[in-house]
Protein backbone atom coordinates (compact mmCIF):
# COMPACT_ATOMS: atom_id res chain seq x y z
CA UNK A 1 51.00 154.78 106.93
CA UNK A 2 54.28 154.18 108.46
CA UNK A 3 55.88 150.87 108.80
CA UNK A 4 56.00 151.29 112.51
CA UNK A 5 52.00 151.59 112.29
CA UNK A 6 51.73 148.94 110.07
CA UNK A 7 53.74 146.70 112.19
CA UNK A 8 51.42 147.40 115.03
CA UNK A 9 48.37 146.79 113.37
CA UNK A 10 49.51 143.07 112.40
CA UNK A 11 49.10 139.99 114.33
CA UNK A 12 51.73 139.37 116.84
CA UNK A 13 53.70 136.44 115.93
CA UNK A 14 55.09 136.34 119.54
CA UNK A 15 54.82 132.42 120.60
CA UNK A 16 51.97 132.40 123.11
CA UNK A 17 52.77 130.31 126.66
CA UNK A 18 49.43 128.56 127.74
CA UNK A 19 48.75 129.85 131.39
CA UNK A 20 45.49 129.27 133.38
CA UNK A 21 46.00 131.76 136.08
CA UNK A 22 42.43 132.79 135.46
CA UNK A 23 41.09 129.50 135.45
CA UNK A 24 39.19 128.28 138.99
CA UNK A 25 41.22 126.01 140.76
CA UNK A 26 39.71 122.19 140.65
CA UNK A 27 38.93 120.78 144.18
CA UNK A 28 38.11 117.13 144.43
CA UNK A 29 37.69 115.25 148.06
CA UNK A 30 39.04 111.95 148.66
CA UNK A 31 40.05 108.87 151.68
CA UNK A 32 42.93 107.79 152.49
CA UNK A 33 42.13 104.76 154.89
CA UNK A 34 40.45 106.60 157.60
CA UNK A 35 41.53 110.15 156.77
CA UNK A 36 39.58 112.28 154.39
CA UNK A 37 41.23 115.16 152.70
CA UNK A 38 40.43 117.49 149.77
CA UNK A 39 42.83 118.25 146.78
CA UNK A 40 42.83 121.72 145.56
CA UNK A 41 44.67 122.12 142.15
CA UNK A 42 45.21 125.28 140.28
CA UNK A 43 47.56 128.20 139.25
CA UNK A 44 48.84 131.18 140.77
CA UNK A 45 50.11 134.08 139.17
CA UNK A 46 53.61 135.90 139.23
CA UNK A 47 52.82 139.88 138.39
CA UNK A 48 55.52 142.62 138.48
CA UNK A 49 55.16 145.55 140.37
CA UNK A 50 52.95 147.14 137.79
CA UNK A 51 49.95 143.75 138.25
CA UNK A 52 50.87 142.17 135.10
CA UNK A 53 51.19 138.39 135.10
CA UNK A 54 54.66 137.38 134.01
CA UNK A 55 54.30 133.24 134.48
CA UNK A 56 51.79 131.09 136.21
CA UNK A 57 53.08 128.42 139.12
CA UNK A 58 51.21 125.18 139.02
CA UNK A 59 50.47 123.56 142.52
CA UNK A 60 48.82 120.43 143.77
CA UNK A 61 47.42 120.94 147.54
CA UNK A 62 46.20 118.45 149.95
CA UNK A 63 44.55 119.19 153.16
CA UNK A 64 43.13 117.56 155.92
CA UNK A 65 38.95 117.58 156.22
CA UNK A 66 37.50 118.99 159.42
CA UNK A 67 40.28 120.86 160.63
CA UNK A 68 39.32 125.09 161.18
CA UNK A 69 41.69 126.63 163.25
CA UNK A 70 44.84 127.01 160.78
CA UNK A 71 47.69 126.89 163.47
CA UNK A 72 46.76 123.30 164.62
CA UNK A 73 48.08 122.32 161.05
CA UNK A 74 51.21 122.13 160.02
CA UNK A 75 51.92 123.17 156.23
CA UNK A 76 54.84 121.71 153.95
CA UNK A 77 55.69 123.25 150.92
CA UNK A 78 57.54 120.36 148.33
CA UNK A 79 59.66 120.51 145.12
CA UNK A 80 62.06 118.89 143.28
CA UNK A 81 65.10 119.17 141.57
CA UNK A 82 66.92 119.70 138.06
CA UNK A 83 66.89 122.26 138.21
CA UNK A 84 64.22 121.92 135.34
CA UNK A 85 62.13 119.31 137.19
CA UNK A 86 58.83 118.95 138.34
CA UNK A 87 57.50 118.30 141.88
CA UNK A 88 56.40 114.63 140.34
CA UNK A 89 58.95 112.47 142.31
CA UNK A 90 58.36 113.45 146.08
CA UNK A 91 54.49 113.89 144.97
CA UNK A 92 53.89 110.66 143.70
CA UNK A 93 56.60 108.79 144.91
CA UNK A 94 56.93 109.39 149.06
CA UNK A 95 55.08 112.35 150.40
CA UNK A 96 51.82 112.72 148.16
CA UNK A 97 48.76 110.31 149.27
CA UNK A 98 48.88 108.47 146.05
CA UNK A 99 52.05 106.97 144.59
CA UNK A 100 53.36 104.99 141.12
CA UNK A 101 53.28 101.05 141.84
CA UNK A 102 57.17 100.00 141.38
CA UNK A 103 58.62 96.65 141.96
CA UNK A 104 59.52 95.98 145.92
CA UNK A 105 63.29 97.28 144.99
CA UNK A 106 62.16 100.17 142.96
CA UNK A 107 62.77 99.05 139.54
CA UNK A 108 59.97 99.46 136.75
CA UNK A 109 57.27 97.20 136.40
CA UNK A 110 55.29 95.89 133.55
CA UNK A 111 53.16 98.24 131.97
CA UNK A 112 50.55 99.43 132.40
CA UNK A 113 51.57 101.03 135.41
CA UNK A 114 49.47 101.83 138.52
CA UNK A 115 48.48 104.74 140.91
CA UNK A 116 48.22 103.46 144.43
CA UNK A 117 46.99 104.82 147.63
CA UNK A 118 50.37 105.53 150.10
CA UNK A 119 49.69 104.75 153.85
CA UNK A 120 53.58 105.55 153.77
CA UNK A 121 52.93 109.48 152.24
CA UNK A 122 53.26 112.81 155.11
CA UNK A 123 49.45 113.75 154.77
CA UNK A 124 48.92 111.90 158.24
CA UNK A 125 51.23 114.51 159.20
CA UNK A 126 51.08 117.88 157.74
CA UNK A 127 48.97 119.61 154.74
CA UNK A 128 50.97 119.41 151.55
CA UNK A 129 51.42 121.97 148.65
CA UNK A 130 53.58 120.27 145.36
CA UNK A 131 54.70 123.44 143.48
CA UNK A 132 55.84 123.03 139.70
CA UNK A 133 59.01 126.11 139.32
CA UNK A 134 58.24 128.08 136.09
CA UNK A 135 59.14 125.92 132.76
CA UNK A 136 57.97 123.18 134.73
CA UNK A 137 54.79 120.62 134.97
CA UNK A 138 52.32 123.37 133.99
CA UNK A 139 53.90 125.98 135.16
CA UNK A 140 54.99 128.31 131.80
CA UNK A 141 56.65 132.39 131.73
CA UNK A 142 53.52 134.24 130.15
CA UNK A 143 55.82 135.55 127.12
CA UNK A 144 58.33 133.81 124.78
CA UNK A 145 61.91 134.28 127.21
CA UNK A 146 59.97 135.12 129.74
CA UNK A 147 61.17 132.24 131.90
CA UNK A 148 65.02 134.14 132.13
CA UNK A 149 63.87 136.20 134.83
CA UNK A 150 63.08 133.03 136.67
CA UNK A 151 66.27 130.28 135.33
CA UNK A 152 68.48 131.53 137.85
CA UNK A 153 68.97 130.65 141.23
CA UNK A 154 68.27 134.33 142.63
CA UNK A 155 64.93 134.17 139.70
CA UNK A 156 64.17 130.79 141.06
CA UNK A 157 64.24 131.58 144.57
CA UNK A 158 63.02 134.65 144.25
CA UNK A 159 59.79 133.23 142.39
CA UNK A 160 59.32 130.30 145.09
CA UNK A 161 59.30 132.62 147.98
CA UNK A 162 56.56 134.88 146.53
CA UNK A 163 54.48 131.95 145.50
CA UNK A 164 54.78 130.93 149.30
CA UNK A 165 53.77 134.16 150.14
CA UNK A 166 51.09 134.20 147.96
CA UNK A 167 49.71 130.92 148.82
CA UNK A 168 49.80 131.41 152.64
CA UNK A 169 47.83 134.33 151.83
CA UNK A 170 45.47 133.73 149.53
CA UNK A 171 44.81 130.40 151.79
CA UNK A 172 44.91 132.01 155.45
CA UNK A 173 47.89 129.88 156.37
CA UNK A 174 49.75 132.48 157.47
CA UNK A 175 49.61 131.45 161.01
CA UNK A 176 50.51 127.43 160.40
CA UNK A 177 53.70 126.20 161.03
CA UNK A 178 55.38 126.41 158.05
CA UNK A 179 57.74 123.35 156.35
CA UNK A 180 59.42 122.73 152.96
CA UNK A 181 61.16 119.56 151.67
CA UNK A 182 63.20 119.88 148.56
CA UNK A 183 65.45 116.96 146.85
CA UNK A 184 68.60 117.12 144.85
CA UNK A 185 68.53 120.52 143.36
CA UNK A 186 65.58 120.94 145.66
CA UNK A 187 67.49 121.24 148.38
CA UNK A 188 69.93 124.11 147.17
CA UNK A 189 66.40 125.85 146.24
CA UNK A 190 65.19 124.90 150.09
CA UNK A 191 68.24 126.51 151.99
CA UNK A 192 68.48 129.60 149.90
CA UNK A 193 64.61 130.25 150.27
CA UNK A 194 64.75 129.83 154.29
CA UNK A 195 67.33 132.59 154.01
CA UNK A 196 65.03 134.71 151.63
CA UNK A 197 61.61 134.12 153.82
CA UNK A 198 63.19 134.95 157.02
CA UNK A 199 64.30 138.53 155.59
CA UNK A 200 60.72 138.74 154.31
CA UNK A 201 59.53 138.12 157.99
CA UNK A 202 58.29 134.25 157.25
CA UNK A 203 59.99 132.00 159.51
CA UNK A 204 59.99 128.37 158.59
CA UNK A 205 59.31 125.56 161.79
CA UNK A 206 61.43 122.93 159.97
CA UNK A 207 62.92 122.22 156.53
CA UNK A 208 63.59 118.33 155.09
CA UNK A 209 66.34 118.13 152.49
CA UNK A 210 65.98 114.83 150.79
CA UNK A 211 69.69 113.61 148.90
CA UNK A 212 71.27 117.11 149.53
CA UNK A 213 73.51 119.69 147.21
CA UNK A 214 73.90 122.95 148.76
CA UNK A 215 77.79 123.42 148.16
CA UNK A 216 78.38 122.54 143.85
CA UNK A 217 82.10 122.16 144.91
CA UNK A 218 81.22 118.87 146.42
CA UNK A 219 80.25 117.66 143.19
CA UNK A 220 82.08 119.30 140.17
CA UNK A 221 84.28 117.57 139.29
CA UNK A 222 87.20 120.05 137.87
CA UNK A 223 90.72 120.00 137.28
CA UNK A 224 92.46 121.54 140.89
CA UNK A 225 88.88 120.63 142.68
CA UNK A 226 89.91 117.36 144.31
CA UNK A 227 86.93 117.62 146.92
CA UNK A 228 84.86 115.32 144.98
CA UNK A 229 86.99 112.52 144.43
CA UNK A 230 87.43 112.15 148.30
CA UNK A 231 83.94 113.04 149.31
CA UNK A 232 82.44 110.23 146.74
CA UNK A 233 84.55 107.56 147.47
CA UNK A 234 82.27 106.35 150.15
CA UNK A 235 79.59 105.90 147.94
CA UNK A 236 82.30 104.16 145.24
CA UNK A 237 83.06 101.89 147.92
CA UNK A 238 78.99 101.24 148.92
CA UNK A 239 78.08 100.59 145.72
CA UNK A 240 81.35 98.05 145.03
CA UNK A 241 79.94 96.30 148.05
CA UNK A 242 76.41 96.10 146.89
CA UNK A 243 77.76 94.73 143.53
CA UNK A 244 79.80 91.91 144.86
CA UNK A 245 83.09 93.58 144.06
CA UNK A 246 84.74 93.99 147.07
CA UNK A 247 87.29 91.34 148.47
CA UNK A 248 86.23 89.78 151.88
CA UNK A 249 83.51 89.25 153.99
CA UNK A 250 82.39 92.93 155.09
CA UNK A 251 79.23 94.75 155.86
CA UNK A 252 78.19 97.83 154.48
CA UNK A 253 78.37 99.34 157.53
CA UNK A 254 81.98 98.04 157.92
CA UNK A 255 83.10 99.45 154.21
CA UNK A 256 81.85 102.93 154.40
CA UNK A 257 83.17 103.29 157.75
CA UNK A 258 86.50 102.29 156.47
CA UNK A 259 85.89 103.89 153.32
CA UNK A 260 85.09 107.33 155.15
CA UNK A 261 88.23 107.30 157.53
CA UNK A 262 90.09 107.12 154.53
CA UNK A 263 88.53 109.60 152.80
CA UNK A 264 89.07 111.96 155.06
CA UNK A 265 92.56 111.32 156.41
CA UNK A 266 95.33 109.40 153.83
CA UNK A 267 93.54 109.67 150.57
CA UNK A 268 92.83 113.54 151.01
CA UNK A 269 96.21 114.19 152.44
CA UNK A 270 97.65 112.04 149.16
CA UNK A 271 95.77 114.01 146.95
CA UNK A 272 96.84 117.20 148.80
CA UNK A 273 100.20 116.26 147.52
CA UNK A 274 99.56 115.80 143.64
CA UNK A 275 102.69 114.86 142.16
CA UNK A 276 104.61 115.51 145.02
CA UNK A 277 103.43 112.08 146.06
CA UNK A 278 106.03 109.61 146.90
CA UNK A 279 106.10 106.54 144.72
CA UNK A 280 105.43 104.41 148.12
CA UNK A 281 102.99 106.10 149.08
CA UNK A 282 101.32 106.39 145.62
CA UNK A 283 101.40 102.19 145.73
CA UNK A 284 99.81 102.13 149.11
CA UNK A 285 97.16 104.54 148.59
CA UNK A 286 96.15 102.74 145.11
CA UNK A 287 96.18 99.50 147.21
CA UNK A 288 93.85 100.48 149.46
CA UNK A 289 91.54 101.94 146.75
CA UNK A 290 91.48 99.14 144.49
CA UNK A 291 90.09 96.93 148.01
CA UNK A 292 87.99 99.90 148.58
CA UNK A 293 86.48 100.57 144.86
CA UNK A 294 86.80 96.99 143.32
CA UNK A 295 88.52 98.71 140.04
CA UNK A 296 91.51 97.13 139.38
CA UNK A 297 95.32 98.91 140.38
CA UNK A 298 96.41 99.50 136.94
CA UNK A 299 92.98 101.37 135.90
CA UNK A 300 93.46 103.40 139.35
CA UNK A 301 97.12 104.40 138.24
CA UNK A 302 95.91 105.36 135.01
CA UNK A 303 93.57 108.00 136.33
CA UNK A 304 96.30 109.59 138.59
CA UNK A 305 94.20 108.77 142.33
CA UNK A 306 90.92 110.71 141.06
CA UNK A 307 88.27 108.54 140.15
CA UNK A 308 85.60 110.46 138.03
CA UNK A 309 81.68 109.70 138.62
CA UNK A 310 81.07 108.89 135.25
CA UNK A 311 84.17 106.92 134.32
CA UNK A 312 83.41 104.60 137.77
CA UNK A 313 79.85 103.91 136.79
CA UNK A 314 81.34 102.67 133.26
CA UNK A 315 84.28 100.88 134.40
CA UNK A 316 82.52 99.04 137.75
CA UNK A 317 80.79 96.05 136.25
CA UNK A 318 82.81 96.56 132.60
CA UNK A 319 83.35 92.55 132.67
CA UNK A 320 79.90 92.11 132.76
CA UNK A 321 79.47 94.72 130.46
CA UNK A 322 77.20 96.71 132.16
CA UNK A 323 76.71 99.89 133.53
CA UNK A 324 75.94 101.12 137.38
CA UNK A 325 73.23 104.42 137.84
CA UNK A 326 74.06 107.41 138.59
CA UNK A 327 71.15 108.53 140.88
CA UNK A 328 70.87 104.98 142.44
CA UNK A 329 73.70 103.00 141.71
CA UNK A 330 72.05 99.64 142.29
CA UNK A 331 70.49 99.21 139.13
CA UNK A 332 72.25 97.89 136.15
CA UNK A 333 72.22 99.43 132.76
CA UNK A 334 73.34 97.66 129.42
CA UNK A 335 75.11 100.06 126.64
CA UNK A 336 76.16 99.81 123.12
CA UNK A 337 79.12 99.60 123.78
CA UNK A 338 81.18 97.99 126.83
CA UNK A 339 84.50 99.73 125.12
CA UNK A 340 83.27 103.14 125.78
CA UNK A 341 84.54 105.78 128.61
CA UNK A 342 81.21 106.76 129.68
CA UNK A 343 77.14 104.91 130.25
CA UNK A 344 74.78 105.90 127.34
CA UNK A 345 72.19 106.59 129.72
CA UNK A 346 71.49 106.45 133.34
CA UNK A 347 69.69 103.27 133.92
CA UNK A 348 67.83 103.97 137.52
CA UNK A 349 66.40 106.80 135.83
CA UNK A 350 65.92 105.32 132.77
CA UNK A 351 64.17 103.04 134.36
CA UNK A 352 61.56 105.30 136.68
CA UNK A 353 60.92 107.81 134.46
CA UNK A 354 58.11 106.31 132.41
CA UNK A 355 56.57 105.59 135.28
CA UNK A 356 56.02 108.48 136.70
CA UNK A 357 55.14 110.40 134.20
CA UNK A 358 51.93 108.31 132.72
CA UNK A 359 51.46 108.34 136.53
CA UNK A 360 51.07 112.26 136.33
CA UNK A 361 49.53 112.52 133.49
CA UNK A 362 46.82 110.21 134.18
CA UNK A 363 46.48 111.37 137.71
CA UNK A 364 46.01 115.16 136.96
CA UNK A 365 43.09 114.72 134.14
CA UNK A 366 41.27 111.55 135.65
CA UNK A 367 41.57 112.08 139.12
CA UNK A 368 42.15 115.56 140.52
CA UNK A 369 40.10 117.00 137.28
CA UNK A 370 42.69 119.32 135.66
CA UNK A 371 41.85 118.75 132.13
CA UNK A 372 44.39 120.69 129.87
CA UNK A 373 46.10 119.35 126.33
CA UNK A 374 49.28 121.43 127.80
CA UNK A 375 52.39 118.62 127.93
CA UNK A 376 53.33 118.28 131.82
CA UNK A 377 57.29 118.62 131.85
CA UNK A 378 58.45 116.37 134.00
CA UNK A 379 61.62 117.35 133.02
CA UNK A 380 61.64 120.81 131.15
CA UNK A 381 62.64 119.87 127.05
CA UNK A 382 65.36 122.09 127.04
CA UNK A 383 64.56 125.73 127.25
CA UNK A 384 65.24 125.81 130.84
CA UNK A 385 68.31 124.18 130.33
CA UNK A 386 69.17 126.27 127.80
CA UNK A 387 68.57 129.85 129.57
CA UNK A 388 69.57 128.16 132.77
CA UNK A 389 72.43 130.37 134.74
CA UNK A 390 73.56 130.61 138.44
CA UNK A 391 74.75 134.36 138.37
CA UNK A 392 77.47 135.75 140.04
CA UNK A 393 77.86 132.15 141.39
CA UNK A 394 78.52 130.48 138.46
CA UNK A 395 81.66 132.24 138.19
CA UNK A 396 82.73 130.01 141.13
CA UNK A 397 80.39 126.71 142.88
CA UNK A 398 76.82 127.28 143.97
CA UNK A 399 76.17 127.68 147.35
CA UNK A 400 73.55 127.95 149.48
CA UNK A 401 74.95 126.50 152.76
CA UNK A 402 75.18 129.85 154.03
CA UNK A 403 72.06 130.85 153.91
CA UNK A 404 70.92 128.20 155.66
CA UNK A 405 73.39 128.87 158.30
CA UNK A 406 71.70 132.73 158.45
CA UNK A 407 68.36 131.60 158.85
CA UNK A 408 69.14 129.07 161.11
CA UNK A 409 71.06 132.03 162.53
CA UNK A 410 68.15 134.38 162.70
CA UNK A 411 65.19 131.58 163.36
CA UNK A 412 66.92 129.47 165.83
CA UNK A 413 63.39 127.53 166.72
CA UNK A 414 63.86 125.89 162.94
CA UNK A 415 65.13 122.31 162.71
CA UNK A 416 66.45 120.64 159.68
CA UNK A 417 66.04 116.80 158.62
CA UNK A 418 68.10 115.25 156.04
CA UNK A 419 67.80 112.04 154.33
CA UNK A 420 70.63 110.17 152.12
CA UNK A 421 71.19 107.48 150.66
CA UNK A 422 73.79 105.18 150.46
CA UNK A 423 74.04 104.29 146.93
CA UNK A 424 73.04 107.73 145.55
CA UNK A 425 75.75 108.94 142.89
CA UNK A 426 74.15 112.37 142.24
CA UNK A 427 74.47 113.76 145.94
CA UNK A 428 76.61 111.53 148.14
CA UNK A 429 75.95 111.43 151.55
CA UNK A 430 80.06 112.26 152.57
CA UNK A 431 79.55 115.33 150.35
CA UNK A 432 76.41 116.18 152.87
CA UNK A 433 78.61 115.73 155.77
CA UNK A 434 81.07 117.53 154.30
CA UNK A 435 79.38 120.39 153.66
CA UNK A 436 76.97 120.85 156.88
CA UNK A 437 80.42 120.13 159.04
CA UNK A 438 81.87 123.64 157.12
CA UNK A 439 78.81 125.90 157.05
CA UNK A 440 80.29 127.66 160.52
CA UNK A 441 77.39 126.86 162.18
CA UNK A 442 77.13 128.06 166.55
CA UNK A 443 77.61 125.22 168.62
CA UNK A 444 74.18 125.82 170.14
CA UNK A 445 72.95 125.41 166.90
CA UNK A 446 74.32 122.49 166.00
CA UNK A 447 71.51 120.06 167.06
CA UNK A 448 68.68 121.59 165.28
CA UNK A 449 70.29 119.57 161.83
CA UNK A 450 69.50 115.80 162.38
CA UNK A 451 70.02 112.67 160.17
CA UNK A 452 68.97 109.36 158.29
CA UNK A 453 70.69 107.13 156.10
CA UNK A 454 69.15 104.61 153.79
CA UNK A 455 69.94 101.61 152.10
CA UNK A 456 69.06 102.99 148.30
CA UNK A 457 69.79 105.57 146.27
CA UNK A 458 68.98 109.17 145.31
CA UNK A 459 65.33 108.39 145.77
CA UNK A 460 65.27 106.48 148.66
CA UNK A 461 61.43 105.84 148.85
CA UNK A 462 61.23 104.20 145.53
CA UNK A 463 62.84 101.36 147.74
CA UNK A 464 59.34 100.00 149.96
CA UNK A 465 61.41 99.24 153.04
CA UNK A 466 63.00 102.88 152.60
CA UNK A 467 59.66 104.01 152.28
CA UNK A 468 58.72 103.33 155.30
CA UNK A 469 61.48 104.28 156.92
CA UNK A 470 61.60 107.61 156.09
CA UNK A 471 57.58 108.16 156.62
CA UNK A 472 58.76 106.99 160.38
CA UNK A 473 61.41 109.33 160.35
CA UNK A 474 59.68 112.64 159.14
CA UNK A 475 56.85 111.73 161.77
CA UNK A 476 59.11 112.04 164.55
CA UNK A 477 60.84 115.28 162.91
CA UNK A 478 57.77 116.96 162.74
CA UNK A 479 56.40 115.89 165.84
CA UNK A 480 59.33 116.85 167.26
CA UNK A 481 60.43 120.02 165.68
């Protein structure tokens, strides 16, 4: 016998991915107040041209009871971020019927912690489909690397739009209107996918982009890049405010008003000029940063003008020795060390995260009845990360701007909502503006984009008043749009 027939008559050693794309999907039927719905929950399959499964996407659907003809409902596809994270947040924290019970300003509770019904979630509004990318939640490749075709942002795009496709199928939604709402690394996912459905002949009524990246310029913070430093300082200056460090008696409105002018006019020309930059100049512009920032003139000398993310959320409250978030920069963090450059950790995550993911966890097996021992990756362990590549546009930033501006190009009927938040160091709101006010967009298009701005951070609705405010504002979008 050869050794190529004895290999092949020996147990593969290949690391088997759990998948349940043959499993029937578990619908349960529940109330919210006066509305019942049913929750479908299940997994469809991804299969190559020749019908073999190559990964399973895990959903979570809600629809509304009672309602037959399919174009009287409205259906929004969500997701979030990462990439490498589950649809968890916007599910169980603003859009989903049931949320995680956080303290009024969004900070953790005691445990245990709680699954309460949202009168504040879109149901009211529009069916709802939470899909978990591949490497995510449930969702697993069906083969060990596997998941490379799909850690990309053509893979993960790609696999989205077919699970869309196979959803409205399988589901007879093909003639709803037709929504998705993405945050953080969601919405760079949301904008390239409304490019990729319209050229597959699936136009979208309306997309909501919740804390918004579609240009990675905006944000990357590289030597000869000085975008970012200008187009965060608004949020520097918001979150200075918020923590008492700013001299005077100003609103918040006031300060990122001022804070924005400036951004955009001396402070970007002074960068411009790098060491061109006349000493008197150089004095005025730190003066007006250290009023604007609350760090002091000496620490903005020493970083030559360009104040780093990571390095402000450090150096902020350093007296106090503590630490300000990164993805909501209201929360307070204590480190090891107050001496160091950098926080240990990201406190308003730290600080959510258990939260929501015994509020999963519990929530999938007890409640929709999707009994599996499989971990749900909230945020993938590392694979994902690992394999993780943005293809021919990693060689420069990410960006998906433009295919928003084709669809909305192509599908002028589509409207786009977008919600930021002021304290949100992960995708600052001046970086949004920045980036929709360059995507070239027609005049007569201009309109379809609209708006909101919240007092909180990266996610906005795990503030109660925010909450509410942006259930009232995705009402009127999709009533409107």
């Amino acid at each position: 016998m050869s050794e190529a027939e004895k290999t092949a008559q020996e147990p593969s050693q290949e690391f088997k991915y759990p998948l349940d794309t043959e499993r029937e999907p578990s619908v349960t039927h529940h109330k919210l107040g006066q509305l019942s719905y049913t929750a479908t929950v299940g997994m469809l399959p991804l299969k190559n041209e020749f019908g073999e499964t190559e990964a399973g996407v895990f959903y979570m659907a809600y629809t509304k009871d009672g309602v037959k003809i399919p174009k009287d409902r409205p259906l929004m596809f969500s997701f979030n971020g990462g990439p490498g994270s589950a649809s968890v947040w916007l599910h169980l924290g603003a859009v989903g019927p049931k949320r995680v019970k956080l303290l009024p300003d969004g900070s953790m509770p005691e445990p245990p912690y709680e699954l309460i019904d949202n009168p504040e979630g879109w149901l009211e509004d529009t069916d709802l489909v939470f899909i978990d990318p591949v490497g995510t939640g449930l969702s697993r490749p069906a083969k060990k690397d596997g998941g490379k075709k799909y850690w990309s942002l053509e893979g993960d795009v790609e696999s989205i739009a077919e699970f869309i496709r196979l959803y409205i199928t399988r589901h007879e939604r093909w003639s709803s209107p037709l929504y998705l709402v993405g945050e953080s690394y969601g919405t760079t996912r949301a904008a390239g996918l409304s490019g990729k459905l319209i050229s597959q002949g699936i136009a979208l009524k309306g997309i909501v982009l919740v804390s918004s990246i579609l240009n990675f310029q905006t944000a990357r913070f590289n030597k000869g890049n000085d975008l970012p430093f200008q187009l965060f300082l608004p949020t520097f200056a918001a979150t200075a405010w918020y923590h008492k460090q700013l001299p005077g008696d100003r609103s918040l409105q006031d300060v990122v008003q001022e804070a924005t002018e400036f951004a955009g006019g001396d402070y970007m020309v002074a960068l411009s000029k790098g060491d061109q930059l006349p000493e008197k100049e150089r004095a005025r512009i730190i003066k007006r940063l250290a009023n604007l920032t609350g760090l002091s003139a000496d620490y903005l000398e020493s970083t030559d003008l360009r104040i780093n993310i990571h390095r402000f959320c450090k150096e902020l409250l350093r007296k106090e020795k503590r630490t300000v978030g990164r993805l909501d920069s209201r929360f307070k963090g204590i480190d090891a060390s107050a001496a160091a450059e950098h926080p240990e950790h990201d406190p308003s995550s730290s600080s959510i995260l258990p939260v929501f993911t015994a509020g999963i966890n519990d929530y999938l097996r007890r409640t929709l009845k999707w009994e599996t021992d499989v971990p749900y990756y909230v945020f993938n362990p590392g694979e994902l990360w690992k394999n993780w590549t943005y293809g021919d546009n990693g060689a420069g930033y990410p960006d998906t701007s433009e295919a928003l501006r084709q669809a909305l190009s192509k599908n002028p009927h589509m409207k786009v909502f977008v919600a930021s938040g002021y304290y949100d160091l992960a995708t600052p709101f001046y970086a949004t503006e920045f980036t929709l006010a360059h995507m070239g967009l027609d005049p007569t298009l201009r309109e379809n984009i609209s708006a909101a701005y919240y007092e909180a951070g990266h996610m906005m609705y795990i503030h109660e008043g925010c909450l509410a405010q942006l259930k009232k504002d995705v009402s009127k979008f999709l009533s409107g749009s």
